[in-house]
PDB file of N, CA and C in Angstrom:
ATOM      1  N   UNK A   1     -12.540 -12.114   5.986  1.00  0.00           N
ATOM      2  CA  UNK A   1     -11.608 -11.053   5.686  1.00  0.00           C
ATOM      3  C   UNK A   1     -10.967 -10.565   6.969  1.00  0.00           C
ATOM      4  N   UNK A   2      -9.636 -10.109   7.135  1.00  0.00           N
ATOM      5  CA  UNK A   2      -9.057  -9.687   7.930  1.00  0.00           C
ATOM      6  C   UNK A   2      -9.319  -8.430   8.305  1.00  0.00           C
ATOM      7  N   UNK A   3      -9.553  -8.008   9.451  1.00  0.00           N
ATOM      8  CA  UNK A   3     -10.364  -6.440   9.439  1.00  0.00           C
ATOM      9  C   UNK A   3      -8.611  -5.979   9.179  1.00  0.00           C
ATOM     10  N   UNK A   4      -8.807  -4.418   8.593  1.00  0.00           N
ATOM     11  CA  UNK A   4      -7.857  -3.718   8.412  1.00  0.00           C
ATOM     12  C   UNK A   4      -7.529  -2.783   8.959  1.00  0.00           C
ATOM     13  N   UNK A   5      -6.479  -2.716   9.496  1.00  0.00           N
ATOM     14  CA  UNK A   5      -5.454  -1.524  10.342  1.00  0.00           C
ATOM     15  C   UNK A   5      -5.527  -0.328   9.838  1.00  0.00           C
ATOM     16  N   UNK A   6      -5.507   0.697  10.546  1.00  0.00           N
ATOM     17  CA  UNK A   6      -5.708   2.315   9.770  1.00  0.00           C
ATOM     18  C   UNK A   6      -4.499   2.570   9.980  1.00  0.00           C
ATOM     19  N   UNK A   7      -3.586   2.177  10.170  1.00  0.00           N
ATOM     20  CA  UNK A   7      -1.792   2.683  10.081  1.00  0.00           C
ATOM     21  C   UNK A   7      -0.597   2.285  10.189  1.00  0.00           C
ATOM     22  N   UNK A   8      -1.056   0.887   9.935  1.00  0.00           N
ATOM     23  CA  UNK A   8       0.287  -0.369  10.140  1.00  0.00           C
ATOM     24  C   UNK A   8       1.428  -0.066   9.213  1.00  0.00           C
ATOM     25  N   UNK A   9       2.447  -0.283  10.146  1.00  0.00           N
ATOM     26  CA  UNK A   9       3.750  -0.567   9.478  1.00  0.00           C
ATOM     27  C   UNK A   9       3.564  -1.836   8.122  1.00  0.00           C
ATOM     28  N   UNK A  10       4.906  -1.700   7.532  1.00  0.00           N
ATOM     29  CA  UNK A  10       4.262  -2.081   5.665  1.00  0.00           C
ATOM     30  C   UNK A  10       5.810  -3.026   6.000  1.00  0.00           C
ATOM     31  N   UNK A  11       5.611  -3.886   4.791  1.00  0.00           N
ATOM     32  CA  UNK A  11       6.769  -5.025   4.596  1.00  0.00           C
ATOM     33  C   UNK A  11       7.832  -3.999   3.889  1.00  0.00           C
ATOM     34  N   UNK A  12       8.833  -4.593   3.419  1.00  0.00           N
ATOM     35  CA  UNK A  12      10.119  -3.251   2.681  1.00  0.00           C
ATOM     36  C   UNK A  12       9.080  -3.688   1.305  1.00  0.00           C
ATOM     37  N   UNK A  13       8.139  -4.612   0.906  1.00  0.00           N
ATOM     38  CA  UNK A  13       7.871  -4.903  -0.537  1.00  0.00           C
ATOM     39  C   UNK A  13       6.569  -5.927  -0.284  1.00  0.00           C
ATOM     40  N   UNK A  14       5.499  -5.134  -1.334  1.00  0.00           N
ATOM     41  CA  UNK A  14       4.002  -5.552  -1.007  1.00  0.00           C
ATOM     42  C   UNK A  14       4.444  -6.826  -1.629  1.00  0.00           C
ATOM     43  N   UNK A  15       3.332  -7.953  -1.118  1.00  0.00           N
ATOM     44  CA  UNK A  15       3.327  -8.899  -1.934  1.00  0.00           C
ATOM     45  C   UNK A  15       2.710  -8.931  -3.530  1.00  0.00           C
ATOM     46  N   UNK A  16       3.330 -10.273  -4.068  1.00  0.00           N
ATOM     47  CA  UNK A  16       3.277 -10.045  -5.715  1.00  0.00           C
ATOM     48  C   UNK A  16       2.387 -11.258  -5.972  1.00  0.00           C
ATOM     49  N   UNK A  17       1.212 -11.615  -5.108  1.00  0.00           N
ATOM     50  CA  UNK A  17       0.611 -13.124  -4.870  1.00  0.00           C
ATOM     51  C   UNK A  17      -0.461 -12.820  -6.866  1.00  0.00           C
ATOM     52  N   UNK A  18      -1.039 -13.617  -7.288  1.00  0.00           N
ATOM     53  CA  UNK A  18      -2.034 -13.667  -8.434  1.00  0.00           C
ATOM     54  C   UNK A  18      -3.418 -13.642  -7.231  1.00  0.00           C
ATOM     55  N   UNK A  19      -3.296 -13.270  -6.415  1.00  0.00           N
ATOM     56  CA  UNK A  19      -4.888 -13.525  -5.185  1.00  0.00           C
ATOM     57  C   UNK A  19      -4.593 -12.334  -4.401  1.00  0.00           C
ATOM     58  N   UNK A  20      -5.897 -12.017  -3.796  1.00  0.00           N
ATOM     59  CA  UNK A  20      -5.477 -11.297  -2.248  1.00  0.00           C
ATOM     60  C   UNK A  20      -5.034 -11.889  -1.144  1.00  0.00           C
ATOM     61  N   UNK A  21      -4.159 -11.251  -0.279  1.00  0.00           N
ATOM     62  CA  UNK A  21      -3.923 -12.139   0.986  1.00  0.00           C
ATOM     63  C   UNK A  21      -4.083 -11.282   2.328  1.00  0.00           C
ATOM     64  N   UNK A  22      -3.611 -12.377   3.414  1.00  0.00           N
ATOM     65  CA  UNK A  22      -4.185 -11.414   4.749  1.00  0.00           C
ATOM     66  C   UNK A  22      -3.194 -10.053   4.495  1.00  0.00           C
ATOM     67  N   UNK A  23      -2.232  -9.812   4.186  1.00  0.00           N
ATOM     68  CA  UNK A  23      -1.280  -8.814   3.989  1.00  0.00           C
ATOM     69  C   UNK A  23      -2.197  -7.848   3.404  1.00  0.00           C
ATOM     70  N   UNK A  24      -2.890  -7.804   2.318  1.00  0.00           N
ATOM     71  CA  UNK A  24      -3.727  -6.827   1.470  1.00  0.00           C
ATOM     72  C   UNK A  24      -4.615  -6.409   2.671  1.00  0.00           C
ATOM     73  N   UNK A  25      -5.436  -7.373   3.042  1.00  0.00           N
ATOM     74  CA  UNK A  25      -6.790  -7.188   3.808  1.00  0.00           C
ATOM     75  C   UNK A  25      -5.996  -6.345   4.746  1.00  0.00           C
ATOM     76  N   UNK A  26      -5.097  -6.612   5.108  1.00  0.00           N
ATOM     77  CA  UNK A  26      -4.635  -5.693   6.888  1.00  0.00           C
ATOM     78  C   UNK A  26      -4.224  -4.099   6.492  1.00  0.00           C
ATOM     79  N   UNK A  27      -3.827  -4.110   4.502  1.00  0.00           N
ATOM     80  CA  UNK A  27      -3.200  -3.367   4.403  1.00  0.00           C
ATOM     81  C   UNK A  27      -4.150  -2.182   3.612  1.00  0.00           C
ATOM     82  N   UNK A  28      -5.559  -2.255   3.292  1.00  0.00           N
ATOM     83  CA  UNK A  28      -6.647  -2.146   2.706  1.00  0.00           C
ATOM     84  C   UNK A  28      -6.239  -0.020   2.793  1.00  0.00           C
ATOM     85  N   UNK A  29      -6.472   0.346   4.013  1.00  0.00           N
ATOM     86  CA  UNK A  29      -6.104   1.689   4.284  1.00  0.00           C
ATOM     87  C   UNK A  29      -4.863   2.340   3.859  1.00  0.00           C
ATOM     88  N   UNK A  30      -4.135   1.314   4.228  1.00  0.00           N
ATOM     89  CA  UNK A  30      -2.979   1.725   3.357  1.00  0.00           C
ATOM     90  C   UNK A  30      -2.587   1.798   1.578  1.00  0.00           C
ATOM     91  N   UNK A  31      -3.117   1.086   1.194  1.00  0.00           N
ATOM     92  CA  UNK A  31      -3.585   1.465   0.073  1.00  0.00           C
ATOM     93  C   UNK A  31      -4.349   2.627  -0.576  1.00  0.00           C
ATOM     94  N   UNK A  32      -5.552   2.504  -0.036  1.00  0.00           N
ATOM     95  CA  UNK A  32      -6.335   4.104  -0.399  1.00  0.00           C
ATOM     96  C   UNK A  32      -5.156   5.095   0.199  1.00  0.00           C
ATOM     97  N   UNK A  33      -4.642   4.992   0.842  1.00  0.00           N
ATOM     98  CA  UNK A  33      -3.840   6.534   1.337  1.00  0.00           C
ATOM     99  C   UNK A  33      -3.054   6.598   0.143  1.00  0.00           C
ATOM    100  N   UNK A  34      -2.809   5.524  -0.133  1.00  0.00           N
ATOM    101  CA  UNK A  34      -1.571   5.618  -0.789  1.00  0.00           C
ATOM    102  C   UNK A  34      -1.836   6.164  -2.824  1.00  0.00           C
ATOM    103  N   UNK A  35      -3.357   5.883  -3.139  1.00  0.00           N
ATOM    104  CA  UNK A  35      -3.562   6.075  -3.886  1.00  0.00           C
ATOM    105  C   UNK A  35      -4.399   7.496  -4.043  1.00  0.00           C
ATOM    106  N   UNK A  36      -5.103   8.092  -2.653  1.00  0.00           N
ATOM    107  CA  UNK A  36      -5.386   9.440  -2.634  1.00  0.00           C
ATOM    108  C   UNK A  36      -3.955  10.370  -2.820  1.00  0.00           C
ATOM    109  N   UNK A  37      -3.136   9.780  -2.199  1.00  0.00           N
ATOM    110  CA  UNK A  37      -1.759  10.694  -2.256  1.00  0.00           C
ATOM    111  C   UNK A  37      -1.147  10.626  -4.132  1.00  0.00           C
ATOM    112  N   UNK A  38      -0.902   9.950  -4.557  1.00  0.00           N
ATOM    113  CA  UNK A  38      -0.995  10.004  -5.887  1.00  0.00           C
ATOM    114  C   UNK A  38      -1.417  10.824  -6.529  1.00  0.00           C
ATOM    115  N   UNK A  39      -3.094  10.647  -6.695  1.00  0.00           N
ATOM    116  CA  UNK A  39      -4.174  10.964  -7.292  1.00  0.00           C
ATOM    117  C   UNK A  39      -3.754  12.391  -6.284  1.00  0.00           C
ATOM    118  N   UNK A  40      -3.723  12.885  -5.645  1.00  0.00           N
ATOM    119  CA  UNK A  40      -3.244  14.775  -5.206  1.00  0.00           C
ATOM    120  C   UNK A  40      -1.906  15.023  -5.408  1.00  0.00           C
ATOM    121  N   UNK A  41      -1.002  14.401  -6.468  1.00  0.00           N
ATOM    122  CA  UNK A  41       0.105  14.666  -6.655  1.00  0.00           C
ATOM    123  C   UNK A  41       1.407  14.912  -5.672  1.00  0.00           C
ATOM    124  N   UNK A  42       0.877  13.981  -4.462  1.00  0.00           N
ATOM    125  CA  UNK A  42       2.159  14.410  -2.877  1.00  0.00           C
ATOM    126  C   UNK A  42       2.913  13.586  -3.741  1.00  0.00           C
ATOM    127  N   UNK A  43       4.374  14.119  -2.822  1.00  0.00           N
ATOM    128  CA  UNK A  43       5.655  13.555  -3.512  1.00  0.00           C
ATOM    129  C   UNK A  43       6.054  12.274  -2.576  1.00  0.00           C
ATOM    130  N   UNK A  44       6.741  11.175  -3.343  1.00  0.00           N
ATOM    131  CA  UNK A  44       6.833  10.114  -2.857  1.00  0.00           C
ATOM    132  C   UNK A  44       7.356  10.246  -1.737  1.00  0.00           C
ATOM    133  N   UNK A  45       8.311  11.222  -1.307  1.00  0.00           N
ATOM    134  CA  UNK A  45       9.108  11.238  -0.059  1.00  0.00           C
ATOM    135  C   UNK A  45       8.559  11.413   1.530  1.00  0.00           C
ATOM    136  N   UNK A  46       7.280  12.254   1.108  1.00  0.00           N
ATOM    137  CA  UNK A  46       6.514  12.528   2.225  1.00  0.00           C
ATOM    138  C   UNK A  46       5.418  11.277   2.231  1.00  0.00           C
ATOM    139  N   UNK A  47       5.232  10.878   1.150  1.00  0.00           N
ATOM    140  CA  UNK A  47       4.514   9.608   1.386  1.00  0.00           C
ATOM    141  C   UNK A  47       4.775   8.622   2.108  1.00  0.00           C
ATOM    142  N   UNK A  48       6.118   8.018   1.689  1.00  0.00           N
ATOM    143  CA  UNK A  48       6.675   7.288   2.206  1.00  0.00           C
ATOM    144  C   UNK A  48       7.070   7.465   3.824  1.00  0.00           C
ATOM    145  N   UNK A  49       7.207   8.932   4.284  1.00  0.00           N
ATOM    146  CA  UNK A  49       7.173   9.107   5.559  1.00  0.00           C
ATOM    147  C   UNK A  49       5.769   9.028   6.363  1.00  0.00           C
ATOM    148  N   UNK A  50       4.923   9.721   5.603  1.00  0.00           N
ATOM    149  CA  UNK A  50       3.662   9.523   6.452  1.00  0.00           C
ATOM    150  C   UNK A  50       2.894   8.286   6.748  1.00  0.00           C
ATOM    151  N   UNK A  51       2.737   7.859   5.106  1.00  0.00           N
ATOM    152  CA  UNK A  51       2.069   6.354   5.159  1.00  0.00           C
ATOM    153  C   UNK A  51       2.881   4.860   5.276  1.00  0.00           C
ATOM    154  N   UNK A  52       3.779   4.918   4.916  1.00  0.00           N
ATOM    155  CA  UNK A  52       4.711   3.909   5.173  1.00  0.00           C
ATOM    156  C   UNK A  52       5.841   3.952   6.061  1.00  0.00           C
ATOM    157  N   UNK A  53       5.739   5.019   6.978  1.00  0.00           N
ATOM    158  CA  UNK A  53       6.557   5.016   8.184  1.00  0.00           C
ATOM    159  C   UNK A  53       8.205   5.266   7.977  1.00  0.00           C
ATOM    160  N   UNK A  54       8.609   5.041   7.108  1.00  0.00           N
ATOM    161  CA  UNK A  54      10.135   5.351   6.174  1.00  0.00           C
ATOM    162  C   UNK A  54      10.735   6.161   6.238  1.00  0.00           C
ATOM    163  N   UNK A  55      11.982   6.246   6.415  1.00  0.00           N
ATOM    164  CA  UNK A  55      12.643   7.563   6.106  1.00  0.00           C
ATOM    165  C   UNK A  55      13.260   7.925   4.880  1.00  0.00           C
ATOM    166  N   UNK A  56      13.045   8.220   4.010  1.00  0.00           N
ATOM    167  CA  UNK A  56      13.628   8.097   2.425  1.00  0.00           C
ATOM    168  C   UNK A  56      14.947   9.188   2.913  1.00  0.00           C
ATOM    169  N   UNK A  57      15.121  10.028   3.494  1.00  0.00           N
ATOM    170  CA  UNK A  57      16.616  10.663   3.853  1.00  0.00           C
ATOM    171  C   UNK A  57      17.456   9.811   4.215  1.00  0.00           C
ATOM    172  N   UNK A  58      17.315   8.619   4.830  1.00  0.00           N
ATOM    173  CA  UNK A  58      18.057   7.603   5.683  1.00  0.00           C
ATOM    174  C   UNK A  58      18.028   6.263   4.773  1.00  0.00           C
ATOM    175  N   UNK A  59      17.002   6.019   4.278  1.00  0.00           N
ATOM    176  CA  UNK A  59      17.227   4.962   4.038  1.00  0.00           C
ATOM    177  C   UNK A  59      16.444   4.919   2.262  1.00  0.00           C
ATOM    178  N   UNK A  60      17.097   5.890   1.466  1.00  0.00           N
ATOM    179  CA  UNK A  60      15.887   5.837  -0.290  1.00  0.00           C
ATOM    180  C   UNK A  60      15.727   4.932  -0.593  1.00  0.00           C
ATOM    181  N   UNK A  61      16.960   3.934  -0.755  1.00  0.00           N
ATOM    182  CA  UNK A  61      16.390   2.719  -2.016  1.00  0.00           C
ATOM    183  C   UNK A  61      15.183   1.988  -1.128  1.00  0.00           C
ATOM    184  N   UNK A  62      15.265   1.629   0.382  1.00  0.00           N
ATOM    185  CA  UNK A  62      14.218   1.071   1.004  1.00  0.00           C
ATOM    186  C   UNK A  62      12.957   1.506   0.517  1.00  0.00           C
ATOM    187  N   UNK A  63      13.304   2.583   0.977  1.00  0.00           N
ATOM    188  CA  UNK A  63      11.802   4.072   1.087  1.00  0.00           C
ATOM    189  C   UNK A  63      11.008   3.652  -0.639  1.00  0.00           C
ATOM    190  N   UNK A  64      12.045   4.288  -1.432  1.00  0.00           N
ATOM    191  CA  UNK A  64      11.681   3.877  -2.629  1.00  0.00           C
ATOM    192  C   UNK A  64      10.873   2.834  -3.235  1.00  0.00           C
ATOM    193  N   UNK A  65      11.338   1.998  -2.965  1.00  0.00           N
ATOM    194  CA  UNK A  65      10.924   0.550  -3.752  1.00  0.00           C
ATOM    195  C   UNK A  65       9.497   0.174  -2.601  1.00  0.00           C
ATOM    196  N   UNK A  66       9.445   0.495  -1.337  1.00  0.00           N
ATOM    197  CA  UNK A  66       8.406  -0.065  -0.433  1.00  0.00           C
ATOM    198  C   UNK A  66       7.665   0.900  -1.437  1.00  0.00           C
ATOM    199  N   UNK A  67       7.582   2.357  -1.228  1.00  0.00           N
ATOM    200  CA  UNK A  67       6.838   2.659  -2.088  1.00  0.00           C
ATOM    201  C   UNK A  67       6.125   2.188  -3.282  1.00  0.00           C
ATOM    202  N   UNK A  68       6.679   2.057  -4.058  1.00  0.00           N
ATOM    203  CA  UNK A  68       6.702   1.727  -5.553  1.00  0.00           C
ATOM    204  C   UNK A  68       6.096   0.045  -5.588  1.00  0.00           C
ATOM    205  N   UNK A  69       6.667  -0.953  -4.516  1.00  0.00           N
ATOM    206  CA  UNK A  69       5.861  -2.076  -4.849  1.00  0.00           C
ATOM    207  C   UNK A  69       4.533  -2.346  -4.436  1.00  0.00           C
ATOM    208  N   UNK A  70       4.154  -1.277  -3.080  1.00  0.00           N
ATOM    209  CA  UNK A  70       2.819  -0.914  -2.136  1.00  0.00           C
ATOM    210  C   UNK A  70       1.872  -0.215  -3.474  1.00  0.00           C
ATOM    211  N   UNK A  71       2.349   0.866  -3.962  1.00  0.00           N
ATOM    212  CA  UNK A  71       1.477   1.871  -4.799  1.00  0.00           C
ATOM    213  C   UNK A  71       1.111   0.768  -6.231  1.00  0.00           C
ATOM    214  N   UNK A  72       1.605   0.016  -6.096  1.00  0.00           N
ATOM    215  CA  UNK A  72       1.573  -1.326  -7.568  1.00  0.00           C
ATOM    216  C   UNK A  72       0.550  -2.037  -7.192  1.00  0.00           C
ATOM    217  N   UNK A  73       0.807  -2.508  -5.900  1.00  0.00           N
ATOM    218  CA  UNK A  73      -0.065  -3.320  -5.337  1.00  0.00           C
ATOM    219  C   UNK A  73      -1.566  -3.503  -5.205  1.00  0.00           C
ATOM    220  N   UNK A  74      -1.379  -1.953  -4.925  1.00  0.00           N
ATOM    221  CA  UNK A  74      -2.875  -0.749  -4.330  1.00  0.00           C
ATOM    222  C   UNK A  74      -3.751  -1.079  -5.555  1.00  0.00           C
ATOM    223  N   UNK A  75      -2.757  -0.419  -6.547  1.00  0.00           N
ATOM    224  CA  UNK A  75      -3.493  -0.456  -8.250  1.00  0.00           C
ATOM    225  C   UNK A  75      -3.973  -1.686  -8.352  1.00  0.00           C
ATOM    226  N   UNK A  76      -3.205  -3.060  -8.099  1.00  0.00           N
ATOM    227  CA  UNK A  76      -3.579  -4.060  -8.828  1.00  0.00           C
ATOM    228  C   UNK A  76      -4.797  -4.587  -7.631  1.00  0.00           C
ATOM    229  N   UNK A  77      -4.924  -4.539  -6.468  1.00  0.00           N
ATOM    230  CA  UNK A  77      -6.025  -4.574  -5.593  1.00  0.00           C
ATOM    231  C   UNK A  77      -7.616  -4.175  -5.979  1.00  0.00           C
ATOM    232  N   UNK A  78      -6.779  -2.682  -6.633  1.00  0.00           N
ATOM    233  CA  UNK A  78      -8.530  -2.192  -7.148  1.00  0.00           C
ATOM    234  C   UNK A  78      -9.139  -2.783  -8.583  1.00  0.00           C
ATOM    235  N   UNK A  79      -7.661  -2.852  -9.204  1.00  0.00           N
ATOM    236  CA  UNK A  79      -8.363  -3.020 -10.710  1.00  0.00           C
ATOM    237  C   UNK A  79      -8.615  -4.817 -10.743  1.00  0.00           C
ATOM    238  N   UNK A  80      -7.579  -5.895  -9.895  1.00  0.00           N
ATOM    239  CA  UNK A  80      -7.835  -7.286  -9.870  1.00  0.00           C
ATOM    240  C   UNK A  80      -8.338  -7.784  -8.889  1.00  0.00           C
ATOM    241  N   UNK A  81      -8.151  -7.082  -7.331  1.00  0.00           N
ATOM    242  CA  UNK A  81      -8.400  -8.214  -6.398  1.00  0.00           C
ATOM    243  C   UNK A  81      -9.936  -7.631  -6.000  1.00  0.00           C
ATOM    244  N   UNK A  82     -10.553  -7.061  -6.104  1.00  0.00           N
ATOM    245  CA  UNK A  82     -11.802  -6.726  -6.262  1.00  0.00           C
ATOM    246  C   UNK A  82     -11.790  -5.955  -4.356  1.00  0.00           C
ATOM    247  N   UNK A  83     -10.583  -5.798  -3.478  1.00  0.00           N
ATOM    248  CA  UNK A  83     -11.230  -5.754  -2.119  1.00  0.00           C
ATOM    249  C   UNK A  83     -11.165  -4.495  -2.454  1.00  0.00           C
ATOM    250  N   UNK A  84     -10.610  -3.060  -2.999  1.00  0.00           N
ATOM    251  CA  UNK A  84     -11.869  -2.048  -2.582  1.00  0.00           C
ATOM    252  C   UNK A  84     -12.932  -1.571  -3.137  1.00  0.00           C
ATOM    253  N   UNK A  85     -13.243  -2.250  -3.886  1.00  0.00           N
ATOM    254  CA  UNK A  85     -14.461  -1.928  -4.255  1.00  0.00           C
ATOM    255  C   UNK A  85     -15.878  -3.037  -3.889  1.00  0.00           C
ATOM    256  N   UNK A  86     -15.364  -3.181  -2.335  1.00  0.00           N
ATOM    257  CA  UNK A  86     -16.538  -4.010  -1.221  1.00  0.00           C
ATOM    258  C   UNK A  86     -17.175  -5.298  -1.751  1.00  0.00           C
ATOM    259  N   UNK A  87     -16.148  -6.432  -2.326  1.00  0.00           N
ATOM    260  CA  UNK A  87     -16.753  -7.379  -2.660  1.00  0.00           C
ATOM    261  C   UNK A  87     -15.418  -8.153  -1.938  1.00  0.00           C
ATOM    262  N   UNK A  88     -15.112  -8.073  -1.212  1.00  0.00           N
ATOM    263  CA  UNK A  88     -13.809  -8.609  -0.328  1.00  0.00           C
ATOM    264  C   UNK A  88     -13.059  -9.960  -1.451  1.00  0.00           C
ATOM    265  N   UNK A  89     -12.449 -10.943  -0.288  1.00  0.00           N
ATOM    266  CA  UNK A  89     -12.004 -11.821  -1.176  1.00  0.00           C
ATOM    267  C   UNK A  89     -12.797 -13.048  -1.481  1.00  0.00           C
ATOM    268  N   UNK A  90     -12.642 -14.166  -1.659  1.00  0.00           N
ATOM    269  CA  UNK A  90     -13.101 -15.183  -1.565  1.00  0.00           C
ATOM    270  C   UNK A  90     -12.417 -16.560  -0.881  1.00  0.00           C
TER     271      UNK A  90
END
């Protein structure tokens, strides 16, 4: 497994693989942030600034959609790719 970054810059759009990849593994923190922020109701805009580095004033549809395909991602990580819930990949 790829150890994971506590604050890396994000692609404009998570990957859409049927597996985990090194992208997930690097992006592991970024995910939980991204799903504690949710789950406490922050608004996408500050999300997208804090955790995904973005400026949604400058640039929304970017901001937006990185959002939206990262926070998809996150979900489908926990509920399919099994890495946070400490059984990594295979």
């Amino acid at each position: 497994m790829t150890k994971p970054q506590l604050d890396p810059d994000v692609a404009d759009v998570a990957p859409n693989e049927p597996a985990l990849t090194p992208y997930d593994e690097q992006h592991v923190v970024t995910y939980m942030r991204l799903l504690q922020a949710e789950g406490a109701g922050a608004d996408w805009h500050e999300v997208a600034r804090v955790v995904l580095h973005m400026d949604p004033d400058r640039e929304p549809d970017r901001a937006r959609s990185a959002y939206q395909s990262h926070l998809a991602r996150a979900k489908w990580v926990t509920e399919h790719g099994r890495l946070l819930r400490g059984t990594g990949s295979k």
